[in-house]
N, C-alpha and C. Protein backbone atom coordinates (compact mmCIF):
# COMPACT_ATOMS: atom_id res chain seq x y z
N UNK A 1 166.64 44.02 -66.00
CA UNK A 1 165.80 44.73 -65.08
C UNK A 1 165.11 45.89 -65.80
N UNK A 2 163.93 46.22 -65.41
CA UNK A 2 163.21 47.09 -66.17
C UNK A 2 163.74 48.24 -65.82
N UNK A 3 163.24 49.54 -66.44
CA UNK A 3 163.68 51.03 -66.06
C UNK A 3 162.63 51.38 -65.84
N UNK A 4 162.50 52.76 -64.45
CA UNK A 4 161.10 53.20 -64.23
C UNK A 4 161.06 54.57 -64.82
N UNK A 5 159.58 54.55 -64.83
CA UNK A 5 159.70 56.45 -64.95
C UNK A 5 159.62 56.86 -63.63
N UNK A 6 160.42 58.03 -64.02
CA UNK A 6 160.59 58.96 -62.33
C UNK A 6 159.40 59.89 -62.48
N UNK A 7 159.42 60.78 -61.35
CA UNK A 7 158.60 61.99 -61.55
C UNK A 7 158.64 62.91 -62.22
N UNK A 8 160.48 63.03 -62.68
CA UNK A 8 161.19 64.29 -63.35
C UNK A 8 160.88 64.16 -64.69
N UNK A 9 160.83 62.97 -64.84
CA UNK A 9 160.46 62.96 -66.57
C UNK A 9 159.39 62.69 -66.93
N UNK A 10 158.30 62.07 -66.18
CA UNK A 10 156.97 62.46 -66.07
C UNK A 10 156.66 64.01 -66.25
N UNK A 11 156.89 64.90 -65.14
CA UNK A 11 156.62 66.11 -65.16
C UNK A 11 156.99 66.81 -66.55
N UNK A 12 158.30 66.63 -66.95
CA UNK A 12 159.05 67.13 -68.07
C UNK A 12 158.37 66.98 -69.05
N UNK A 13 157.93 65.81 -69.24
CA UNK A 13 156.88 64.93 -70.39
C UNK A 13 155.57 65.38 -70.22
N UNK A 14 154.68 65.97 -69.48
CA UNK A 14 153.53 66.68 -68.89
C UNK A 14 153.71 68.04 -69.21
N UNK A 15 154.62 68.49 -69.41
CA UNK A 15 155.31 69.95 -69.37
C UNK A 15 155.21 70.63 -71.12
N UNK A 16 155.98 69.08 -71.41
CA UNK A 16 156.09 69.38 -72.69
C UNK A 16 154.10 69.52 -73.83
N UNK A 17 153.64 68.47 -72.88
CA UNK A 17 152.44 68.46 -73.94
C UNK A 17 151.47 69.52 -73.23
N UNK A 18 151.40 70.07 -71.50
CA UNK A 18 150.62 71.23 -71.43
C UNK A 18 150.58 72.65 -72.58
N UNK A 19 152.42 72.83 -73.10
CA UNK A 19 152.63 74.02 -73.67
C UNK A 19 151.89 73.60 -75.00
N UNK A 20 151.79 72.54 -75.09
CA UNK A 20 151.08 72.02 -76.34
C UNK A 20 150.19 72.12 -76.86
N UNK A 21 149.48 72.20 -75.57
CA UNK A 21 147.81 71.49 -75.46
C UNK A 21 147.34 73.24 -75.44
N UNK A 22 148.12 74.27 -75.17
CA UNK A 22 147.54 75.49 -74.93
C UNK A 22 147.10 76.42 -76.21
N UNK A 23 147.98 75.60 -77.50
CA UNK A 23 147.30 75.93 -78.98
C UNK A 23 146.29 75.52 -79.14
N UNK A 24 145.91 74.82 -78.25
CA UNK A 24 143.91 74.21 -78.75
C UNK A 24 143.02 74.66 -78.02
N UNK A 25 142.09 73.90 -77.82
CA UNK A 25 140.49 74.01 -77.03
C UNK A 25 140.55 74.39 -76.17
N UNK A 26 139.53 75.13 -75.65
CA UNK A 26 139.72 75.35 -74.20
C UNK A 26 139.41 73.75 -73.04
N UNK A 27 138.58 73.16 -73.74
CA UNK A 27 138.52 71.85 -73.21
C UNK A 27 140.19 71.36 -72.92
N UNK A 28 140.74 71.02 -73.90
CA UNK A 28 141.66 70.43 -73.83
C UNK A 28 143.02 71.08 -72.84
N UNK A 29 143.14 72.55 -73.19
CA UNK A 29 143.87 73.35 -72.09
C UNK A 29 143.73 73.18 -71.14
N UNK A 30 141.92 72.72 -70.54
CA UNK A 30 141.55 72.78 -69.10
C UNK A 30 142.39 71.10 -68.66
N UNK A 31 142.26 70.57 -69.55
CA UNK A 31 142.56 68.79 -69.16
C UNK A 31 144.28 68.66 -69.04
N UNK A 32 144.63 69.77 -69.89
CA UNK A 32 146.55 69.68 -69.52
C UNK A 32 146.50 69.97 -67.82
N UNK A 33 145.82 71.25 -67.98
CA UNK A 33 145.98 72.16 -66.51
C UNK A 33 145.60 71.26 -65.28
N UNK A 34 144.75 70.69 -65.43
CA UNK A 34 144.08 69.84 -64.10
C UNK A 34 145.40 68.49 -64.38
N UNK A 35 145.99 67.55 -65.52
CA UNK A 35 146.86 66.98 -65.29
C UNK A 35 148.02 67.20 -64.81
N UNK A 36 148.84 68.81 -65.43
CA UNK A 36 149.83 69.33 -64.62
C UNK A 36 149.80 69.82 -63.22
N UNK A 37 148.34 70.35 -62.53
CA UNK A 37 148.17 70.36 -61.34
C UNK A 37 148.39 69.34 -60.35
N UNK A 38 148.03 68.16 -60.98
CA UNK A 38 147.79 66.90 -59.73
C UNK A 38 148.82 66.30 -59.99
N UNK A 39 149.30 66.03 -60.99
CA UNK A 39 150.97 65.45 -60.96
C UNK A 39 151.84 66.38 -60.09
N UNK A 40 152.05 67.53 -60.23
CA UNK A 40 152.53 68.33 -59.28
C UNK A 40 152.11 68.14 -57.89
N UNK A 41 151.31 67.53 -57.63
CA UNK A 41 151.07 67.38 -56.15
C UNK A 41 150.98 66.00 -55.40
N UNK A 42 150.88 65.13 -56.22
CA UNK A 42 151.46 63.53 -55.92
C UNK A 42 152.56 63.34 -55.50
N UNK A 43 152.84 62.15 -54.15
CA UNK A 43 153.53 61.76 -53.89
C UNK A 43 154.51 60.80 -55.33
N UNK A 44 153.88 60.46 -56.08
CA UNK A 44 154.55 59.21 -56.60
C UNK A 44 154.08 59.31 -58.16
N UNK A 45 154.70 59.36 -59.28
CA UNK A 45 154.40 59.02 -60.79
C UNK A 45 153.44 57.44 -60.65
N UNK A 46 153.95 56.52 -59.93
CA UNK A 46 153.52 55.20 -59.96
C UNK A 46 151.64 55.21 -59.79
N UNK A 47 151.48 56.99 -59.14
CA UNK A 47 149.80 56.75 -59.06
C UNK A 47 148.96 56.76 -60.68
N UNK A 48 149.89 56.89 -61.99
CA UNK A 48 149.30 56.88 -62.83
C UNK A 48 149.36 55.67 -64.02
N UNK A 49 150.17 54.95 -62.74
CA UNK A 49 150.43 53.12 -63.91
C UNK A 49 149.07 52.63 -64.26
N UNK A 50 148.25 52.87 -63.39
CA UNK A 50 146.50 52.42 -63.49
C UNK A 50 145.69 53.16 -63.78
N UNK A 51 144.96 53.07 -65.01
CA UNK A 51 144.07 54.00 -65.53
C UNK A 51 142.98 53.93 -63.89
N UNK A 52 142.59 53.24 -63.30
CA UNK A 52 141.78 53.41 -61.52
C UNK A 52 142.70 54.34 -60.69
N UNK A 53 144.24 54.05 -60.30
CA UNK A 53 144.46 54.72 -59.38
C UNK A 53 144.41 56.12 -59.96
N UNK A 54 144.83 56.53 -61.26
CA UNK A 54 144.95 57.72 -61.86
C UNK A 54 143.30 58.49 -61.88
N UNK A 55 142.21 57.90 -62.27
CA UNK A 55 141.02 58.11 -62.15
C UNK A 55 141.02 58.76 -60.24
N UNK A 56 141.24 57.50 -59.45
CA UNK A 56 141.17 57.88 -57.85
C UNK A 56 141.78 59.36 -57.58
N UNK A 57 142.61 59.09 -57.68
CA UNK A 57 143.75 60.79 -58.02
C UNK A 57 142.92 61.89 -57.97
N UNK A 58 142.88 61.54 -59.32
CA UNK A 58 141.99 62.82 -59.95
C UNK A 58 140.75 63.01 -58.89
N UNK A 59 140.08 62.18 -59.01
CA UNK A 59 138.18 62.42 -57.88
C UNK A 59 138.76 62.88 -57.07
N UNK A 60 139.82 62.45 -55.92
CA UNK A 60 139.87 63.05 -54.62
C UNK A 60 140.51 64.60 -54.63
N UNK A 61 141.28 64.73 -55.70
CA UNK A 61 141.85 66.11 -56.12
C UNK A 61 140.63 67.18 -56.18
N UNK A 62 140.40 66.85 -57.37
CA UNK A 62 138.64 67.71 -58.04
C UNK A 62 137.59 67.21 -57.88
N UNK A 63 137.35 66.66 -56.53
CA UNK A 63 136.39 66.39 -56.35
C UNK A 63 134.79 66.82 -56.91
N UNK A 64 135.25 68.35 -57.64
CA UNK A 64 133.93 69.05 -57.98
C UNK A 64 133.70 69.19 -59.57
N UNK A 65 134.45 67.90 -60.18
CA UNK A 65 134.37 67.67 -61.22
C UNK A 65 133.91 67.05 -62.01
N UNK A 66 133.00 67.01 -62.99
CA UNK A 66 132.16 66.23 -63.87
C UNK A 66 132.84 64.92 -64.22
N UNK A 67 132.00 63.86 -64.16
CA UNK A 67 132.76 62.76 -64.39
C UNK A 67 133.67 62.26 -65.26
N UNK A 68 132.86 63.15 -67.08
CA UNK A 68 133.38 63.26 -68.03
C UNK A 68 134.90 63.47 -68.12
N UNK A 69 134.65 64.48 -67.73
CA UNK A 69 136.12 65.40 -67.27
C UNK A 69 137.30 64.96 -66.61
N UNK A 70 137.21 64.13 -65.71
CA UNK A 70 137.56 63.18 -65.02
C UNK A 70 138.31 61.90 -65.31
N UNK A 71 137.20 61.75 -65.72
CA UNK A 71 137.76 59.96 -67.08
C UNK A 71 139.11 60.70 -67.83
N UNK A 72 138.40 61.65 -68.57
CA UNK A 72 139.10 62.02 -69.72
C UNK A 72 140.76 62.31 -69.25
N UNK A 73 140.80 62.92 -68.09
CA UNK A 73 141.70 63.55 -67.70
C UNK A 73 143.09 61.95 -67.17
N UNK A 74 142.17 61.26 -66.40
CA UNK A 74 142.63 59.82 -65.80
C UNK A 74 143.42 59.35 -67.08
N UNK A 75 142.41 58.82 -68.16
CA UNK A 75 143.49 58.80 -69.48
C UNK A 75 144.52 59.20 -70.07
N UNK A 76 144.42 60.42 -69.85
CA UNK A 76 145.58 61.48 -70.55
C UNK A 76 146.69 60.97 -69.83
N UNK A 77 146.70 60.58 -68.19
CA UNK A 77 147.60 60.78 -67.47
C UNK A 77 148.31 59.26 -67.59
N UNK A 78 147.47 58.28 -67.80
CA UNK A 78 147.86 57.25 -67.77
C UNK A 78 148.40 56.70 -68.83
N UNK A 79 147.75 57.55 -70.03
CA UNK A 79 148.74 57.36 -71.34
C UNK A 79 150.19 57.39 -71.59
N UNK A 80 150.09 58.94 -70.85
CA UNK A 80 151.48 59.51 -71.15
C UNK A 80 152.69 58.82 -70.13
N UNK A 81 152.24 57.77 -68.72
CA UNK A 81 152.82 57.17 -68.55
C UNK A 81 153.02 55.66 -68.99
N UNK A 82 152.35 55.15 -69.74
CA UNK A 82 152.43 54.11 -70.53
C UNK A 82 153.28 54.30 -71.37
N UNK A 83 153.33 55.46 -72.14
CA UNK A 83 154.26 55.92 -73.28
C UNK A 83 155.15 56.06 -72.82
N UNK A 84 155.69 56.66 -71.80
CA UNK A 84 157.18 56.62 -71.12
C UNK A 84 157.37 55.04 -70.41
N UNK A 85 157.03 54.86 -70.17
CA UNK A 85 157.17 53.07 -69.60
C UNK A 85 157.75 52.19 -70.85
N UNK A 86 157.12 52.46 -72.13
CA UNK A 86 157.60 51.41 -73.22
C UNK A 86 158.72 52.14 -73.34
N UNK A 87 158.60 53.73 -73.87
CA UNK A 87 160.05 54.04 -74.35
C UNK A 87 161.33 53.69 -73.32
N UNK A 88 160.77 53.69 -72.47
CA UNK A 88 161.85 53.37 -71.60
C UNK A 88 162.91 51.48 -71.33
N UNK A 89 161.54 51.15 -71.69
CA UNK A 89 161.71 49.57 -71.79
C UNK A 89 161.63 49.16 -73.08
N UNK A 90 161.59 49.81 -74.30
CA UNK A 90 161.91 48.87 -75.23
C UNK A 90 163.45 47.94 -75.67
N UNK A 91 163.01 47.00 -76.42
CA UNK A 91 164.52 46.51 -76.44
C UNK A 91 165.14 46.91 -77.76
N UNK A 92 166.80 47.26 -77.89
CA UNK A 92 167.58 48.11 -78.06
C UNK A 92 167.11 47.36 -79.58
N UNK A 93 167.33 46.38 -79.90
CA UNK A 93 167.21 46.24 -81.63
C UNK A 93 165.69 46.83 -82.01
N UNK A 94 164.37 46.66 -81.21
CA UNK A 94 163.35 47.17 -81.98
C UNK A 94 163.94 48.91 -81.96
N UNK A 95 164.19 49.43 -81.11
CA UNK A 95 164.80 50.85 -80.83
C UNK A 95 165.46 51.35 -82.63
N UNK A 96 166.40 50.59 -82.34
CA UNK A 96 167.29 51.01 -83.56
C UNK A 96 166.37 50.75 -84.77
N UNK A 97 165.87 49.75 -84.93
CA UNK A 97 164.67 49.40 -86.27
C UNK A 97 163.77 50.59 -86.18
N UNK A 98 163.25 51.01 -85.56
CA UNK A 98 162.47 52.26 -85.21
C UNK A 98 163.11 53.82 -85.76
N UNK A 99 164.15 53.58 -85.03
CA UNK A 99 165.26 55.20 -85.46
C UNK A 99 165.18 54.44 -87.46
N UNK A 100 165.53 53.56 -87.77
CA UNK A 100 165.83 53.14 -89.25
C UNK A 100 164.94 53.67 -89.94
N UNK A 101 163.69 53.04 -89.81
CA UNK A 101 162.50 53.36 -89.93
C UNK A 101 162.11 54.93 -90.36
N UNK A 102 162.05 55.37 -89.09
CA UNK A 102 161.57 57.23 -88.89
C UNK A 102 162.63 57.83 -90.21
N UNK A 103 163.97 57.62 -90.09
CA UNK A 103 165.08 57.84 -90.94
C UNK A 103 164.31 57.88 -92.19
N UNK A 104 164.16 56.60 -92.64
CA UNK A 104 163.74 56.22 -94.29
C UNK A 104 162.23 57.15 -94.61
N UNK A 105 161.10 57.52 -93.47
CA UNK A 105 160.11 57.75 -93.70
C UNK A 105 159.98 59.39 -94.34
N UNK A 106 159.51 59.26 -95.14
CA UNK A 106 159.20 61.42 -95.41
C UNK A 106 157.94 62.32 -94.56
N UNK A 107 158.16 62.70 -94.17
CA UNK A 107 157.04 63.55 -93.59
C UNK A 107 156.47 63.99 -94.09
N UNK A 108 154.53 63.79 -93.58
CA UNK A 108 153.60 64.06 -93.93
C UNK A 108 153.57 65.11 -95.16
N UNK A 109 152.89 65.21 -96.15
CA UNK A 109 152.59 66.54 -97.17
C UNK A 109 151.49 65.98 -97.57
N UNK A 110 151.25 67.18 -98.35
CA UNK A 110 150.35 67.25 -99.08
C UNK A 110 151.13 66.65 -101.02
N UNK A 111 152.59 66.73 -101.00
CA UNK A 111 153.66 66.30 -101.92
C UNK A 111 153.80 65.20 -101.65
N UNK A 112 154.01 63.90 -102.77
CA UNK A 112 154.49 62.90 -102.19
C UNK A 112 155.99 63.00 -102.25
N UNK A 113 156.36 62.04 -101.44
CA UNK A 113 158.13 61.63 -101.34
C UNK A 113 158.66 61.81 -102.42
């Protein structure tokens, strides 16, 4: 049986990349802020399984918002539940091949390994 994302770790996961997003652009700050707003006010995480219903969301929320803005924002939201949807559902051997993986890899430099 699959595992869902809840709201709590949606939000948590929204939480984590707003504080994120506040080292950059003001564009981009504005697109955390309007995602952490409307997730906060949804009945249901499930409104962002669909890059449409997540788009719908958003229009009826900010209605007074550039379309651009909009799209952009619909994405963000629907990403970050896609990304919790796999992590949540992957299966346990790619999991562990993955942790192996990250393990063996060196992080980025400007030095090689």
């Amino acid at each position: 049986m699959a595992n869902s994302v809840t709201m709590n770790m949606f939000l948590a996961e929204l939480a984590h990349e707003h504080e994120t997003m506040q080292k950059s652009t003001n564009y981009r700050r504005k697109t955390a802020d309007m995602a952490l707003e409307l997730a906060q006010n949804v009945k249901s995480v499930f409104v962002f399984a669909t890059l449409d219903n997540a788009y719908n969301a958003l229009k009826s929320y900010f209605n007074t918002e550039d379309e651009e803005r909009l799209v952009d924002v619909s994405k963000f939201l629907n990403m970050l539940y896609m990304h919790l949807n796999k992590a949540l559902n992957m299966p346990e051997n790619v999991r562990k091949q993955l942790e192996q993986r990250m393990k063996k890899s060196c992080k980025l430099s400007l030095v090689s390994c």
